[in-house]
N, C-alpha and C. Protein backbone atom coordinates (compact mmCIF):
# COMPACT_ATOMS: atom_id res chain seq x y z
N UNK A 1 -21.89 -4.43 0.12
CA UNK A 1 -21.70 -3.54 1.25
C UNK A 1 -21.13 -2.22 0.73
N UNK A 2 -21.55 -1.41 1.32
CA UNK A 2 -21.12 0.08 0.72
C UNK A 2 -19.91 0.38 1.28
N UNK A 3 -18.76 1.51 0.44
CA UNK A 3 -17.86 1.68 1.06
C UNK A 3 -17.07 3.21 0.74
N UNK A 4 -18.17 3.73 -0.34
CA UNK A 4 -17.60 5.21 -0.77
C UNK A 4 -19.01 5.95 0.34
N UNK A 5 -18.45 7.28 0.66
CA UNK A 5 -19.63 8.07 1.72
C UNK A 5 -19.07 9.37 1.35
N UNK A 6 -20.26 10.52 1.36
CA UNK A 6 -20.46 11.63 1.02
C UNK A 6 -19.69 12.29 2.68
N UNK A 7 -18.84 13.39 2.67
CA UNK A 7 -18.31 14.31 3.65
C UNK A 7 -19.64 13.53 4.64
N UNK A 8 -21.00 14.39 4.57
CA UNK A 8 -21.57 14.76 5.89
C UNK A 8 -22.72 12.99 6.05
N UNK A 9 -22.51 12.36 5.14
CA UNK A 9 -22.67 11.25 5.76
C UNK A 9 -21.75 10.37 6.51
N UNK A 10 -20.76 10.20 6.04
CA UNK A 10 -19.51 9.94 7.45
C UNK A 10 -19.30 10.75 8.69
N UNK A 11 -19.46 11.56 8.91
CA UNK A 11 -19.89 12.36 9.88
C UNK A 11 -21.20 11.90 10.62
N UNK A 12 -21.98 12.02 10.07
CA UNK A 12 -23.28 11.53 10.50
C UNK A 12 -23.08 9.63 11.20
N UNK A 13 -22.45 8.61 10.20
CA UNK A 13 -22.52 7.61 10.30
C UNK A 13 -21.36 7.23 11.11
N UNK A 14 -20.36 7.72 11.46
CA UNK A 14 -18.94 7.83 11.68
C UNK A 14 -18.41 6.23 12.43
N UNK A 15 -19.63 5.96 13.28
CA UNK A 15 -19.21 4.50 14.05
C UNK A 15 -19.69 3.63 12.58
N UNK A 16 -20.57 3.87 12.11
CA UNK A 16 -20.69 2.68 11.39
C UNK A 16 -19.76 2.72 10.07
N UNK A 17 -18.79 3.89 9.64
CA UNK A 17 -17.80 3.81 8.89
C UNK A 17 -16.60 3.12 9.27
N UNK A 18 -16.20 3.17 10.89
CA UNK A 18 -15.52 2.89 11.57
C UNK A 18 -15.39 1.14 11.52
N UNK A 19 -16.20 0.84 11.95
CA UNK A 19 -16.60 -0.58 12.19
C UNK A 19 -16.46 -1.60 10.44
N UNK A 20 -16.78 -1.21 9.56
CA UNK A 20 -16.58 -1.26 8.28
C UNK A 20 -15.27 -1.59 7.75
N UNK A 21 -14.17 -0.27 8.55
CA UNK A 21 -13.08 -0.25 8.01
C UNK A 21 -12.30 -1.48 8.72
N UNK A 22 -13.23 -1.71 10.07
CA UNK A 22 -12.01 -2.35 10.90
C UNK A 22 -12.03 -3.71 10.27
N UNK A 23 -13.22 -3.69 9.89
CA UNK A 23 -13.38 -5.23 9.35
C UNK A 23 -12.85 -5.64 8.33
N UNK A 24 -11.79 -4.50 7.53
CA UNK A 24 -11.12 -4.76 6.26
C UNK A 24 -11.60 -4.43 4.95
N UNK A 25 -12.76 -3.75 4.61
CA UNK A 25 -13.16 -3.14 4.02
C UNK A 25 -12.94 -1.84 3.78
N UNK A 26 -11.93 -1.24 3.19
CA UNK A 26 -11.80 0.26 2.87
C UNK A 26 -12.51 0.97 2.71
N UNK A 27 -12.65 2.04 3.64
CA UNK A 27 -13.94 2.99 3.25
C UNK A 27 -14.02 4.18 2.56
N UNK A 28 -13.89 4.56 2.00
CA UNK A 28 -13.73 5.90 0.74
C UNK A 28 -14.37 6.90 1.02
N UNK A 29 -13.83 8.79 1.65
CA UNK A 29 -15.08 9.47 2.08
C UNK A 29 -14.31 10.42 0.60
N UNK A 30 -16.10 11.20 0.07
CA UNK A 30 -15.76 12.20 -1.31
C UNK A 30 -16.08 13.35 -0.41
N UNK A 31 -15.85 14.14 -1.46
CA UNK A 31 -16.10 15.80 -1.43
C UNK A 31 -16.26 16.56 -2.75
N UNK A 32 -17.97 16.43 -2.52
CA UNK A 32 -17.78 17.18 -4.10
C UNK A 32 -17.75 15.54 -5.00
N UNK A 33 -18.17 14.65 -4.84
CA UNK A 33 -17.91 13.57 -5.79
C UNK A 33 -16.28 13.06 -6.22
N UNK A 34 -15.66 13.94 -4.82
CA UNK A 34 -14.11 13.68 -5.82
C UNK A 34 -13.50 12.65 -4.16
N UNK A 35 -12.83 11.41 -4.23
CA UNK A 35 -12.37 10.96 -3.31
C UNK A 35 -11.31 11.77 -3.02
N UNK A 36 -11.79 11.91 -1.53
CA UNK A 36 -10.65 12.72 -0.89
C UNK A 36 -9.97 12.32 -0.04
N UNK A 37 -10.55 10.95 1.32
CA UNK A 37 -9.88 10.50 2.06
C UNK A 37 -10.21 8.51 1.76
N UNK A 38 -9.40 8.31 2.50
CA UNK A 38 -9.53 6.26 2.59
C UNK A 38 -9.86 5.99 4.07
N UNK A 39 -10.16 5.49 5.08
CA UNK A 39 -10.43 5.18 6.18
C UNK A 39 -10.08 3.39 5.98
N UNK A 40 -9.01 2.97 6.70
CA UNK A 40 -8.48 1.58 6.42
C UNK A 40 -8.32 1.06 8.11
N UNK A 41 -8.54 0.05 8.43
CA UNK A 41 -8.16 -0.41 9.81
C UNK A 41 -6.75 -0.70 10.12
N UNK A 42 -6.81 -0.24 11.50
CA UNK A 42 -5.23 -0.10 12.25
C UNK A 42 -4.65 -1.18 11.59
N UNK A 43 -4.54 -2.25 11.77
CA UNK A 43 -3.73 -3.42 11.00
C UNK A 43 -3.10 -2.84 9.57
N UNK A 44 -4.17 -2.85 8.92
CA UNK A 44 -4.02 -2.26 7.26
C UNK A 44 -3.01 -0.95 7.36
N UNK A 45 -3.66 -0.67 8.22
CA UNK A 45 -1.97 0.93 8.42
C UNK A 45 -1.18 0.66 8.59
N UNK A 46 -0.89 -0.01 9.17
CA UNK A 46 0.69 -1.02 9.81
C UNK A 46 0.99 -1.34 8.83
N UNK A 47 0.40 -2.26 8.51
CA UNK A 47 1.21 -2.93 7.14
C UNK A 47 1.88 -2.05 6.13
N UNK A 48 0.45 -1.17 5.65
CA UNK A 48 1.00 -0.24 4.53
C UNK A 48 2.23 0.97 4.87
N UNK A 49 2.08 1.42 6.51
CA UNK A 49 3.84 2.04 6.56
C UNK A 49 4.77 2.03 7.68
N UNK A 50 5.01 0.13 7.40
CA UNK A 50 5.96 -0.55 8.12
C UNK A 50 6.88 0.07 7.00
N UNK A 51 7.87 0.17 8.15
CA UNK A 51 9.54 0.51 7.39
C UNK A 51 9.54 -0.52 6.74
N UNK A 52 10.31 -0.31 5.29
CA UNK A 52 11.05 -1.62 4.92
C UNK A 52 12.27 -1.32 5.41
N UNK A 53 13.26 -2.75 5.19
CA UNK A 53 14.09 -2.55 5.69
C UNK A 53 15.36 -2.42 4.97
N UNK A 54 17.02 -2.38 4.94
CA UNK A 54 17.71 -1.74 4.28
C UNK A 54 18.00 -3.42 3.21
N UNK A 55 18.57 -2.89 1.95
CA UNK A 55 18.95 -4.14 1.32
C UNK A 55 20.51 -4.86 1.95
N UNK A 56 21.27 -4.26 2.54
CA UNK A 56 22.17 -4.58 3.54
C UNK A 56 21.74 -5.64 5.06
N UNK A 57 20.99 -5.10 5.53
CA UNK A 57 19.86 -5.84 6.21
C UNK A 57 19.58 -7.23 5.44
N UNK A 58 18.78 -7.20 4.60
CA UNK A 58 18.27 -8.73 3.88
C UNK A 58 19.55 -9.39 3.60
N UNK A 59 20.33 -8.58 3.11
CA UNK A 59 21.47 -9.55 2.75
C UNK A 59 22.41 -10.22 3.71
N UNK A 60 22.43 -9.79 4.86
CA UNK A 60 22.91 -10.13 6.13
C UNK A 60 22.45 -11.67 6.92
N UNK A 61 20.57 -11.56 6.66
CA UNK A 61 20.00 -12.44 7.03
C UNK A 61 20.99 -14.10 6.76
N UNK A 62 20.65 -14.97 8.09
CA UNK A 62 21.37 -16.33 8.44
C UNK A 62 21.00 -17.14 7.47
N UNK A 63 19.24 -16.32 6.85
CA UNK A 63 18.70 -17.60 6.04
C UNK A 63 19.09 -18.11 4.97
N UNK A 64 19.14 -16.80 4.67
CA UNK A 64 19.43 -16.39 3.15
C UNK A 64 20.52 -16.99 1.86
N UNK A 65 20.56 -17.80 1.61
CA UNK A 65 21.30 -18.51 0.60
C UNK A 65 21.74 -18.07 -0.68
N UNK A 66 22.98 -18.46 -1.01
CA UNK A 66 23.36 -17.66 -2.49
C UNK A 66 22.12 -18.22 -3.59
N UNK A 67 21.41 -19.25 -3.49
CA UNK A 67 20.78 -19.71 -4.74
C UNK A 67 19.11 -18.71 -4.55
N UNK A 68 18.96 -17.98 -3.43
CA UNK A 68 17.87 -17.61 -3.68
C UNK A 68 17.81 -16.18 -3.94
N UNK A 69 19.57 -15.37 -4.49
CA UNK A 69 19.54 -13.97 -5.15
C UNK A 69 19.86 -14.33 -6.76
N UNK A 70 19.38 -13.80 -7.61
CA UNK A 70 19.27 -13.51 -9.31
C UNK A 70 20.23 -12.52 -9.45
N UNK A 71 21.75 -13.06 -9.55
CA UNK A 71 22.91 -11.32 -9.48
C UNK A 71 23.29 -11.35 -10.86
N UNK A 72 22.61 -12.20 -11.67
CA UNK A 72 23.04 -12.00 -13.26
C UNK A 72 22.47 -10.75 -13.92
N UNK A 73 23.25 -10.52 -14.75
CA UNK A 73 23.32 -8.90 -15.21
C UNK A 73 23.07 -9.15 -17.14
N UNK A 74 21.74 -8.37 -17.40
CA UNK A 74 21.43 -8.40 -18.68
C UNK A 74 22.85 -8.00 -19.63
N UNK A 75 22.92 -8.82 -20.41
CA UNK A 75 24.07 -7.99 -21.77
C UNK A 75 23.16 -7.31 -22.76
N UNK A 76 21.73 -7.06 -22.70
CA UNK A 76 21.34 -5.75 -23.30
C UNK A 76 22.55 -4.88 -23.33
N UNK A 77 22.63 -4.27 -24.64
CA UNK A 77 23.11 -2.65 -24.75
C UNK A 77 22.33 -1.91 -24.90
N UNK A 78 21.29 -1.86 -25.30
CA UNK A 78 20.23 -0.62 -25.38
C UNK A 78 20.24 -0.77 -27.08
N UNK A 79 19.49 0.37 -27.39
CA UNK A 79 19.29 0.68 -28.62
C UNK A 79 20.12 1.93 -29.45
N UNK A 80 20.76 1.16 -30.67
CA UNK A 80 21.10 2.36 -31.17
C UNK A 80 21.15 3.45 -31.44
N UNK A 81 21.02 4.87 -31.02
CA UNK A 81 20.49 6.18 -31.44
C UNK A 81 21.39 7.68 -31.92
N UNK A 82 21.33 7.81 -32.93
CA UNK A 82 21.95 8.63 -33.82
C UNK A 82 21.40 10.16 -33.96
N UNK A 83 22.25 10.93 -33.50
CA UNK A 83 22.30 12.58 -32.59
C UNK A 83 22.71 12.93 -33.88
């Protein structure tokens, strides 16, 4: 199934780019051979700019148990380097 389209063929095709995207298929429009826009379905937008939320927040959560945070701290020092 195709999913990259030239400026004035998305224009031209616009429902059937539409319909494409909704179905979860990303649709890619160029300009000039260079991608310029993405056309993604409402869902897919949501997702991609749902707030996250604060790390204060997660840590708050009822669920959340001490055994399922990693708070150990590397004893790396780094590497020697001579100025």
């Amino acid at each position: 199934m195709r999913s990259e389209w030239q400026l004035q063929e998305a224009k031209g095709n616009f429902s059937q780019l539409v319909k494409r995207a909704a179905g979860g298929d990303a649709q890619v429009v160029t300009v000039h051979g260079k991608p310029t826009a993405v056309v993604v379905s409402a869902e897919e937008y949501a997702r991609l700019t749902r707030r996250k939320s604060k790390l204060s927040t997660a840590l708050l959560r009822p669920d959340l148990a001490i055994d399922d945070l990693d708070i150990s701290r590397s004893r790396d020092t780094g590497r020697n380097v001579e100025l």
